[in-house]
C-alpha atoms as a PDB file:
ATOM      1  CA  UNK A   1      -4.821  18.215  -7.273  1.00  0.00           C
ATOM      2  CA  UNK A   2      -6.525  15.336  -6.163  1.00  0.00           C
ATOM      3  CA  UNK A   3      -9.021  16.297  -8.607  1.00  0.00           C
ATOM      4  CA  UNK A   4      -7.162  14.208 -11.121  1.00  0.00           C
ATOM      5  CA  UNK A   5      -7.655  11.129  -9.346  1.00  0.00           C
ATOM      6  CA  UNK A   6     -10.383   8.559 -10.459  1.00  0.00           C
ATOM      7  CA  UNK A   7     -11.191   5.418  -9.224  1.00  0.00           C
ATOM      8  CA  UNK A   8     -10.860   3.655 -13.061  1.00  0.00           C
ATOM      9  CA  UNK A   9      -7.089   5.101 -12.726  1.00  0.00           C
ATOM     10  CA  UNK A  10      -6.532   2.127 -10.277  1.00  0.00           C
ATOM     11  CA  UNK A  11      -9.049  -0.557 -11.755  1.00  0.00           C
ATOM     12  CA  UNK A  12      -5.715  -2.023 -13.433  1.00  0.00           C
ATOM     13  CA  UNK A  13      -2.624  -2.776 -11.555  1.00  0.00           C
ATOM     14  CA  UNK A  14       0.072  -6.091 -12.790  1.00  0.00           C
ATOM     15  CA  UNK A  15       1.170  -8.051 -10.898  1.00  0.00           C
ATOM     16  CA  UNK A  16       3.741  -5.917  -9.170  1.00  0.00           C
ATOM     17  CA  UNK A  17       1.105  -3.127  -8.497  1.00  0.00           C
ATOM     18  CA  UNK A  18       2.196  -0.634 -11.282  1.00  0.00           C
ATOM     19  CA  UNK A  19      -0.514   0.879 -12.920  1.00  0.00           C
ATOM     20  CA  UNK A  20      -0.590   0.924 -17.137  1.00  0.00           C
ATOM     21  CA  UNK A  21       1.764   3.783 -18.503  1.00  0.00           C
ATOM     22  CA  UNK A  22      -1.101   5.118 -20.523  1.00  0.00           C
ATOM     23  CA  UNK A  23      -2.591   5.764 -17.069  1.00  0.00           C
ATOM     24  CA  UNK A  24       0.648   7.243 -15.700  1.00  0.00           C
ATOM     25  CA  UNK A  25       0.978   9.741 -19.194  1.00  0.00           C
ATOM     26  CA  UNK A  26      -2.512  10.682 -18.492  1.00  0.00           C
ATOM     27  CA  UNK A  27      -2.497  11.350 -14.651  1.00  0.00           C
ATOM     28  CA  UNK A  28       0.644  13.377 -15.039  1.00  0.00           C
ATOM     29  CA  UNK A  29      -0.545  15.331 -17.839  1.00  0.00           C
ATOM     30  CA  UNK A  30      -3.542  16.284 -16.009  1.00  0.00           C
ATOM     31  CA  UNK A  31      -1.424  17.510 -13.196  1.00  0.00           C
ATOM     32  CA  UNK A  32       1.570  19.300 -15.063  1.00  0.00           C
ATOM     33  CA  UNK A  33      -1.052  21.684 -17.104  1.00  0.00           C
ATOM     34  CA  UNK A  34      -0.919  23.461 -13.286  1.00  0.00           C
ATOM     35  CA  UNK A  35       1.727  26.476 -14.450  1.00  0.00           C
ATOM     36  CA  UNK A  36       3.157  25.512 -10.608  1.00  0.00           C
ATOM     37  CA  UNK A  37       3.866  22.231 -11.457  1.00  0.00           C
ATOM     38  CA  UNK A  38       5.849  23.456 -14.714  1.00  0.00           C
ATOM     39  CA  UNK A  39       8.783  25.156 -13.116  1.00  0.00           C
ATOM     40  CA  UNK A  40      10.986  23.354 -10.781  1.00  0.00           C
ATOM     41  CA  UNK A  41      10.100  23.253  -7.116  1.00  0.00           C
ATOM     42  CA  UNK A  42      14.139  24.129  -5.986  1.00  0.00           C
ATOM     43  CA  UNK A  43      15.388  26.342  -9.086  1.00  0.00           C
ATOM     44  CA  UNK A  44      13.664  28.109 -11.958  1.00  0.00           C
ATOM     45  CA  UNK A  45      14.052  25.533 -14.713  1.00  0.00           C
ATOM     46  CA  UNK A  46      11.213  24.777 -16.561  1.00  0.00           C
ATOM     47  CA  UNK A  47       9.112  21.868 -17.467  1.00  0.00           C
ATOM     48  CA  UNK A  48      10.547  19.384 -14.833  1.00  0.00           C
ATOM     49  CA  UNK A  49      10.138  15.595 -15.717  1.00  0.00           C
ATOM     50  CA  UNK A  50      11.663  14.409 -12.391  1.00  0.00           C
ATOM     51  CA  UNK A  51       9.266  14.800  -8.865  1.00  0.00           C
ATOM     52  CA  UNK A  52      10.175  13.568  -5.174  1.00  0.00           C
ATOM     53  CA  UNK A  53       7.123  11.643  -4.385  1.00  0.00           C
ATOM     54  CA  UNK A  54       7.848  12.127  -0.646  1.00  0.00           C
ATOM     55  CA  UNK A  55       6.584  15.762  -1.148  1.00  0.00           C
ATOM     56  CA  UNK A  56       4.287  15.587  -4.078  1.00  0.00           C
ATOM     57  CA  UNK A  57       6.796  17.877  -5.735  1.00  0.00           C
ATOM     58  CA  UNK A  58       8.610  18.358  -9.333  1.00  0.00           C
ATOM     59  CA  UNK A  59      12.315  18.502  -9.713  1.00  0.00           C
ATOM     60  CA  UNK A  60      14.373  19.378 -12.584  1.00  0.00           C
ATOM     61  CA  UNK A  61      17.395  17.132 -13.491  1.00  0.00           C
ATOM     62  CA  UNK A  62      19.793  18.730 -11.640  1.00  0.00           C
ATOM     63  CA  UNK A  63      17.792  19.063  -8.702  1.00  0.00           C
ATOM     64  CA  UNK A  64      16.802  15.649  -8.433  1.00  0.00           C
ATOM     65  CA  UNK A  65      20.561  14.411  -7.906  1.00  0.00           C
ATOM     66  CA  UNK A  66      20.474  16.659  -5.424  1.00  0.00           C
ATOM     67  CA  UNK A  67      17.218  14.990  -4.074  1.00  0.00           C
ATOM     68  CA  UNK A  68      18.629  11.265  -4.825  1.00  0.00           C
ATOM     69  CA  UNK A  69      22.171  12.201  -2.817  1.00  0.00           C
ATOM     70  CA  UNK A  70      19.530  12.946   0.615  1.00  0.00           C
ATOM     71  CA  UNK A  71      18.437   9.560   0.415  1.00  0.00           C
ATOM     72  CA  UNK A  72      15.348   8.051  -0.301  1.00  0.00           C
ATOM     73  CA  UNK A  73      14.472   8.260   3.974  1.00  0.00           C
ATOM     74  CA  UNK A  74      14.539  11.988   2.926  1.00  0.00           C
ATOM     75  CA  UNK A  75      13.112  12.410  -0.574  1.00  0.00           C
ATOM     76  CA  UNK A  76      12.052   9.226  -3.156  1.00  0.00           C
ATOM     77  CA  UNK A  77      12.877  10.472  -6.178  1.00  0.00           C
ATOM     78  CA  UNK A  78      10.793   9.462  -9.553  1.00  0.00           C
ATOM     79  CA  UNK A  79      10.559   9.839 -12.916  1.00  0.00           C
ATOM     80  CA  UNK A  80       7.112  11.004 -14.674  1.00  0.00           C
ATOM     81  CA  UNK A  81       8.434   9.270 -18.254  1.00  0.00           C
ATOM     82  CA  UNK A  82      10.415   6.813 -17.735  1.00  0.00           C
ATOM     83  CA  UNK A  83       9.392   5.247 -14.247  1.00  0.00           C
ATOM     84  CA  UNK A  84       6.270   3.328 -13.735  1.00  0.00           C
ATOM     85  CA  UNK A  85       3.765   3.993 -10.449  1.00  0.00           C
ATOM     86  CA  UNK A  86       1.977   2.032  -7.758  1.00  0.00           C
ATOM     87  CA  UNK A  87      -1.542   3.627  -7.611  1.00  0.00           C
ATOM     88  CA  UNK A  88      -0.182   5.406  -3.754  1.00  0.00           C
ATOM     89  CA  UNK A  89       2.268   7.304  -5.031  1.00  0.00           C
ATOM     90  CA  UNK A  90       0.176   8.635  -7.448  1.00  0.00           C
ATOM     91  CA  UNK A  91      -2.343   9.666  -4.776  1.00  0.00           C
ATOM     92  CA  UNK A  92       0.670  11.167  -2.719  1.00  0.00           C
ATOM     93  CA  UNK A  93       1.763  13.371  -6.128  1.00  0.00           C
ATOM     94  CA  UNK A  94      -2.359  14.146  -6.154  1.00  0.00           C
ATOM     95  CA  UNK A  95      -1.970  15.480  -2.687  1.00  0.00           C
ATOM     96  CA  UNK A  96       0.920  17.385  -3.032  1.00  0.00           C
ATOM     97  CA  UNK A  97       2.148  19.724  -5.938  1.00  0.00           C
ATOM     98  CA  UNK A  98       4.485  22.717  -5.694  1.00  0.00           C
ATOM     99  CA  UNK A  99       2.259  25.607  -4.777  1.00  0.00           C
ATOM    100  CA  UNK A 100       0.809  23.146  -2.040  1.00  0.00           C
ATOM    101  CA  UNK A 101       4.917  22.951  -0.578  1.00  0.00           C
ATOM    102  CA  UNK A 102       5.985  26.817  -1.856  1.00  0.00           C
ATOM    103  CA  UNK A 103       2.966  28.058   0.413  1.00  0.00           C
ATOM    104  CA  UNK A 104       3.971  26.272   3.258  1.00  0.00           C
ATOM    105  CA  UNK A 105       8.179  26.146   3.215  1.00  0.00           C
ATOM    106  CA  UNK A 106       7.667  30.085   2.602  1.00  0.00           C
ATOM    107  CA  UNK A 107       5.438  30.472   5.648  1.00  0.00           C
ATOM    108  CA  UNK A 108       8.470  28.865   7.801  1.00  0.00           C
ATOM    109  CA  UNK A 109      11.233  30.943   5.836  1.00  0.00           C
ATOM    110  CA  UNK A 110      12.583  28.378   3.645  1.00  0.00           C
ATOM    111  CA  UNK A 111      12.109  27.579  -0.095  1.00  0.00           C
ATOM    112  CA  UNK A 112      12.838  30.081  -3.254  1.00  0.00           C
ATOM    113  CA  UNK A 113       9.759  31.998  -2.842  1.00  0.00           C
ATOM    114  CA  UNK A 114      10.493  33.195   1.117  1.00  0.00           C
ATOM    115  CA  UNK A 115      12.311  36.295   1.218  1.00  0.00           C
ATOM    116  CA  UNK A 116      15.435  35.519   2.358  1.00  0.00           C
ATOM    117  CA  UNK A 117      15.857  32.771  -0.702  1.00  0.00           C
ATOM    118  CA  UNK A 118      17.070  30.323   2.497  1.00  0.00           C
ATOM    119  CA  UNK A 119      16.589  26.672   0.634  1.00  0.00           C
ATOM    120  CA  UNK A 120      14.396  24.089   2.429  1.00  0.00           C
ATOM    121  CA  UNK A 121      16.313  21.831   4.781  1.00  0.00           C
ATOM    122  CA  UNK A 122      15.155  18.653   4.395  1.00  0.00           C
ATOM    123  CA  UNK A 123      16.199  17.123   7.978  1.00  0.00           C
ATOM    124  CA  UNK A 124      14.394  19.829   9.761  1.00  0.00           C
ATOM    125  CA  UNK A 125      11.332  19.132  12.077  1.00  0.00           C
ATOM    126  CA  UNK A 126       9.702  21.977   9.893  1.00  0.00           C
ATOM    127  CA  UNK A 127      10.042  19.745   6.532  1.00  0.00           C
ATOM    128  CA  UNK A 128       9.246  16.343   8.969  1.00  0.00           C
ATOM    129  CA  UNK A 129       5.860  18.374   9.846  1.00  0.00           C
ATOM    130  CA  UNK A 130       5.146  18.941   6.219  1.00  0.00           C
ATOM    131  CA  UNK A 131       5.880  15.541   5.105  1.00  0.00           C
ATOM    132  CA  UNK A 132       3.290  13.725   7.840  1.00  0.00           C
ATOM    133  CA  UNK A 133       1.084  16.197   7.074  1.00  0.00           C
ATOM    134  CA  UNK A 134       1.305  14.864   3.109  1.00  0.00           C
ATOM    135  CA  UNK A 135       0.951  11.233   4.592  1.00  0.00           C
ATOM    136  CA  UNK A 136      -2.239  12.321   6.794  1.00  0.00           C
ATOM    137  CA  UNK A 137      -4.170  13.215   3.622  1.00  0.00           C
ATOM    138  CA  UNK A 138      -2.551  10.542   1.459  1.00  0.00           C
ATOM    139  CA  UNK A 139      -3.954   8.089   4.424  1.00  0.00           C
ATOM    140  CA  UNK A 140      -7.495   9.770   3.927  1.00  0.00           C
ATOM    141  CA  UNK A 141      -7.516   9.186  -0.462  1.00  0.00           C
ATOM    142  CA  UNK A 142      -6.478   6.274   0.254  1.00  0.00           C
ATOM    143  CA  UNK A 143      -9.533   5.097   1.792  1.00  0.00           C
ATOM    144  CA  UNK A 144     -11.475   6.849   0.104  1.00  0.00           C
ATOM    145  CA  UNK A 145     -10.223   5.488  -3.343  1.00  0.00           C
ATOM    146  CA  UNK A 146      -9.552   2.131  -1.620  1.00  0.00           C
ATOM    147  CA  UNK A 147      -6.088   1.906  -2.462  1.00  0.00           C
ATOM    148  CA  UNK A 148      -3.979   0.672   0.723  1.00  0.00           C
ATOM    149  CA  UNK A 149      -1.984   2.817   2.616  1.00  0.00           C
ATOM    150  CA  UNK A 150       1.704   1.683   2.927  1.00  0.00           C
ATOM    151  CA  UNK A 151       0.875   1.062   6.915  1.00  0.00           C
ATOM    152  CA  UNK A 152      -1.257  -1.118   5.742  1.00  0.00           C
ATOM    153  CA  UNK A 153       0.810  -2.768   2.755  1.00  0.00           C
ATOM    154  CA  UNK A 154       3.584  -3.051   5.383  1.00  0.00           C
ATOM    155  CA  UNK A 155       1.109  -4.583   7.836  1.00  0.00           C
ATOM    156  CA  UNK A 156       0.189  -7.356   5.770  1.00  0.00           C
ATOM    157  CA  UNK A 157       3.497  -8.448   4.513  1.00  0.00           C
ATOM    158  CA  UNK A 158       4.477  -8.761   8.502  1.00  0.00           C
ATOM    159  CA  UNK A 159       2.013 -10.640   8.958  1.00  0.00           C
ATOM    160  CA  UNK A 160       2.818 -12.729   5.610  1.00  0.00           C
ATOM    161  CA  UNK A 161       6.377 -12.693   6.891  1.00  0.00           C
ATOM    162  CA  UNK A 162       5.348 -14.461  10.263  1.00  0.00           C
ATOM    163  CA  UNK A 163       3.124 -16.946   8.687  1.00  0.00           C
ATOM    164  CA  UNK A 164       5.478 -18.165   6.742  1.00  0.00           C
ATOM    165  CA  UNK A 165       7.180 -20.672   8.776  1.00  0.00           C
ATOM    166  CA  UNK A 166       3.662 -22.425   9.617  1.00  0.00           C
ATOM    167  CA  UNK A 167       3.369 -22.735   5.688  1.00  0.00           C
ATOM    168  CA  UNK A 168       6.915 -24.712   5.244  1.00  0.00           C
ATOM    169  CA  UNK A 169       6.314 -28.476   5.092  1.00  0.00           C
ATOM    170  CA  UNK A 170       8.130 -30.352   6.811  1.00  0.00           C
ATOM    171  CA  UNK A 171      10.809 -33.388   4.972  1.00  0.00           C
ATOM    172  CA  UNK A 172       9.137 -35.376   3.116  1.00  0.00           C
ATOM    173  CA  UNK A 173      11.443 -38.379   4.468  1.00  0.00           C
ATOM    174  CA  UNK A 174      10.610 -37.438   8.106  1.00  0.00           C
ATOM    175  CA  UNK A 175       6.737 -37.292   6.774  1.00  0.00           C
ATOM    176  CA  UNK A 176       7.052 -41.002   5.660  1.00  0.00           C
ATOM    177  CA  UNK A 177       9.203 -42.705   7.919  1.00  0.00           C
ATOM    178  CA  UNK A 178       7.873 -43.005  11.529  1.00  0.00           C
ATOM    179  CA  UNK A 179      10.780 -42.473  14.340  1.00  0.00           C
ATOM    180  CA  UNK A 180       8.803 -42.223  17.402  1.00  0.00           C
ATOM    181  CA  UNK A 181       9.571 -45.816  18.804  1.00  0.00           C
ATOM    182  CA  UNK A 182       8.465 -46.450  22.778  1.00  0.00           C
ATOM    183  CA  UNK A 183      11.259 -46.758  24.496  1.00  0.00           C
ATOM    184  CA  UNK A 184      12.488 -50.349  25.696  1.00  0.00           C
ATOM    185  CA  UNK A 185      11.468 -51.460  29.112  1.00  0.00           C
ATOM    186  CA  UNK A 186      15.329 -52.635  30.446  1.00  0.00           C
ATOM    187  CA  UNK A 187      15.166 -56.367  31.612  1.00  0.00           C
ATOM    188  CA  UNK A 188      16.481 -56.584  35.154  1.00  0.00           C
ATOM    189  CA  UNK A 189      19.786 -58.177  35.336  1.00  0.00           C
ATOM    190  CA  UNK A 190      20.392 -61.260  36.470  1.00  0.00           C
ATOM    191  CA  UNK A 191      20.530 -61.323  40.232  1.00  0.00           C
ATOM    192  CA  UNK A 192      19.499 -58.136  40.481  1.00  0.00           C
ATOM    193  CA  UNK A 193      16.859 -58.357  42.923  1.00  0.00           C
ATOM    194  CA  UNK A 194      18.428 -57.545  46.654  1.00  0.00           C
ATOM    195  CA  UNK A 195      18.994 -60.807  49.239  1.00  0.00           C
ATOM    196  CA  UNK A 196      16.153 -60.998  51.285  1.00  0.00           C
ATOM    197  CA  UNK A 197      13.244 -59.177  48.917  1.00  0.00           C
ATOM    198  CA  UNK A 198      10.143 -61.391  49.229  1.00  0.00           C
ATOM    199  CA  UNK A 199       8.716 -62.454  46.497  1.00  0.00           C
ATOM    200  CA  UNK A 200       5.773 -60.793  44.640  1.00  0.00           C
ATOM    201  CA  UNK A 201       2.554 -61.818  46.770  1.00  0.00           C
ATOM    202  CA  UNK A 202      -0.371 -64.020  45.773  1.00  0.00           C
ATOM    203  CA  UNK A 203      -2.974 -62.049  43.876  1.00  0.00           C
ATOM    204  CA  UNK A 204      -7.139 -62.238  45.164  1.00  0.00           C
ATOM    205  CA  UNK A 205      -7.551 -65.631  43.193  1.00  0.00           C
ATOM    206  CA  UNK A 206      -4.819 -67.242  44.525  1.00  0.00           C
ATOM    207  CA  UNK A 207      -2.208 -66.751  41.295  1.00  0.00           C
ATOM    208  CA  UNK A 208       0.584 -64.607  41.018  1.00  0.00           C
ATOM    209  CA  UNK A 209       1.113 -61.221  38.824  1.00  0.00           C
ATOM    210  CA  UNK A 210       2.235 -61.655  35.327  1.00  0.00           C
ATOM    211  CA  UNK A 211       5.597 -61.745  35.736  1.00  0.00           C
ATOM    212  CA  UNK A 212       6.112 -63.299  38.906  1.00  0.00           C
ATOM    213  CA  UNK A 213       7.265 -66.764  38.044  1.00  0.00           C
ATOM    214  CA  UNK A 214      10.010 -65.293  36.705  1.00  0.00           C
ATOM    215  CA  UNK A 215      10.839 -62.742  39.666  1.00  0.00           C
ATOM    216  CA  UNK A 216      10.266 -65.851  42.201  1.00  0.00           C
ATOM    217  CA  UNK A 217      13.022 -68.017  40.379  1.00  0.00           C
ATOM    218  CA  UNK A 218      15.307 -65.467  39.959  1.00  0.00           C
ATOM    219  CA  UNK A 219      14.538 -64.589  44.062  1.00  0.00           C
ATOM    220  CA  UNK A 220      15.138 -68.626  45.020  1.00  0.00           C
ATOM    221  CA  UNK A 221      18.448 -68.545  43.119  1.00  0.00           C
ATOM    222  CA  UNK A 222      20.001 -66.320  44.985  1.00  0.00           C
END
């Protein structure tokens, strides 16, 4: 019931990205006056207050432990009074909605409307179509309400995760104290030029290099 959506729902987000729960109350109000929506997706309770946002669709109590023991890689289980939303999952509950998921789980001979009353497996490839399927049109809201898709979400906080390290200063006592020192020319020892090296030769103006007075005495001492 995407219907229910407006962009003002989303104008107001804390700092964690849940909207206000006056917005919540009035977004699920909207889409529980659907007489689908008031029965529960798995049994035949009535007025559910729990949903799995996974597949837009509304669980009674009992059902959603039943959800909540699959995992929430299988089903994310919510709460439509007592938990608070990101402004996503209420675009994937828009999306979705129990006639949406009755219509199609009875088409593949699962759910309590197909004949043979065969309950929806939820690690089939049948339910793994239905559920990208959900995130194909959540994708297209999302843009269109300019909301981020989780690709995205998850995107950016890779990219916040690998720019991280450039962001860490370094220690502040290796900021102010300089350790690169050149490294000591060594002195040759004593002696240490061979018997029988000639001396450095005369440079252009008749003098000798810089330090050859000292390699010519150390050369006539030995």
């Amino acid at each position: 019931m995407v219907e229910a959506l407006e962009k003002s729902m989303f104008a107001i987000v804390d700092e964690k990205g849940f909207v206000p729960d006056e917005v919540r109350n009035a977004f699920f109000r909207k889409l529980r006056l659907k007489s689908d929506n008031r029965s529960c997706f798995e049994c035949n309770n009535r007025n559910p207050t729990w949903i799995s946002v996974t597949y837009g669709i509304y669980l009674c109590l009992e059902c959603s432990g039943e959800h909540r023991r699959k995992g929430t890689h299988l089903s994310f289980v919510r709460s439509v009074e007592l938990d608070r939303f990101k402004p996503i999952e209420m675009i994937q509950m828009a999306v979705g909605g129990n006639a949406k998921a009755w219509e199609y789980f009875k088409a593949s001979g699962m759910g309590k409307l197909c004949e043979t009353g065969r309950t929806v497996d939820y690690n089939s490839k049948i339910t793994l179509r239905y559920k990208q399927m959900c995130e194909v049109a959540v994708a297209e809201n999302c843009r269109k309400f300019e909301i981020k898709s989780k690709e995205e979400l998850a995107n950016m906080v890779a990219l916040v995760a690998l720019d991280e390290p450039a962001k860490k200063s370094a220690d502040p006592v290796d900021e102010a104290a300089d350790f690169s020192f050149d490294s000591p020319k060594a002195a040759p020892a004593p002696g240490s030029l061979a018997r029988g090296a000639s001396a450095p030769a005369a440079t252009a103006n008749g003098g000798y290099p810089k330090d050859a007075p000292m390699v010519a005495a150390l050369s006539a001492s030995t």
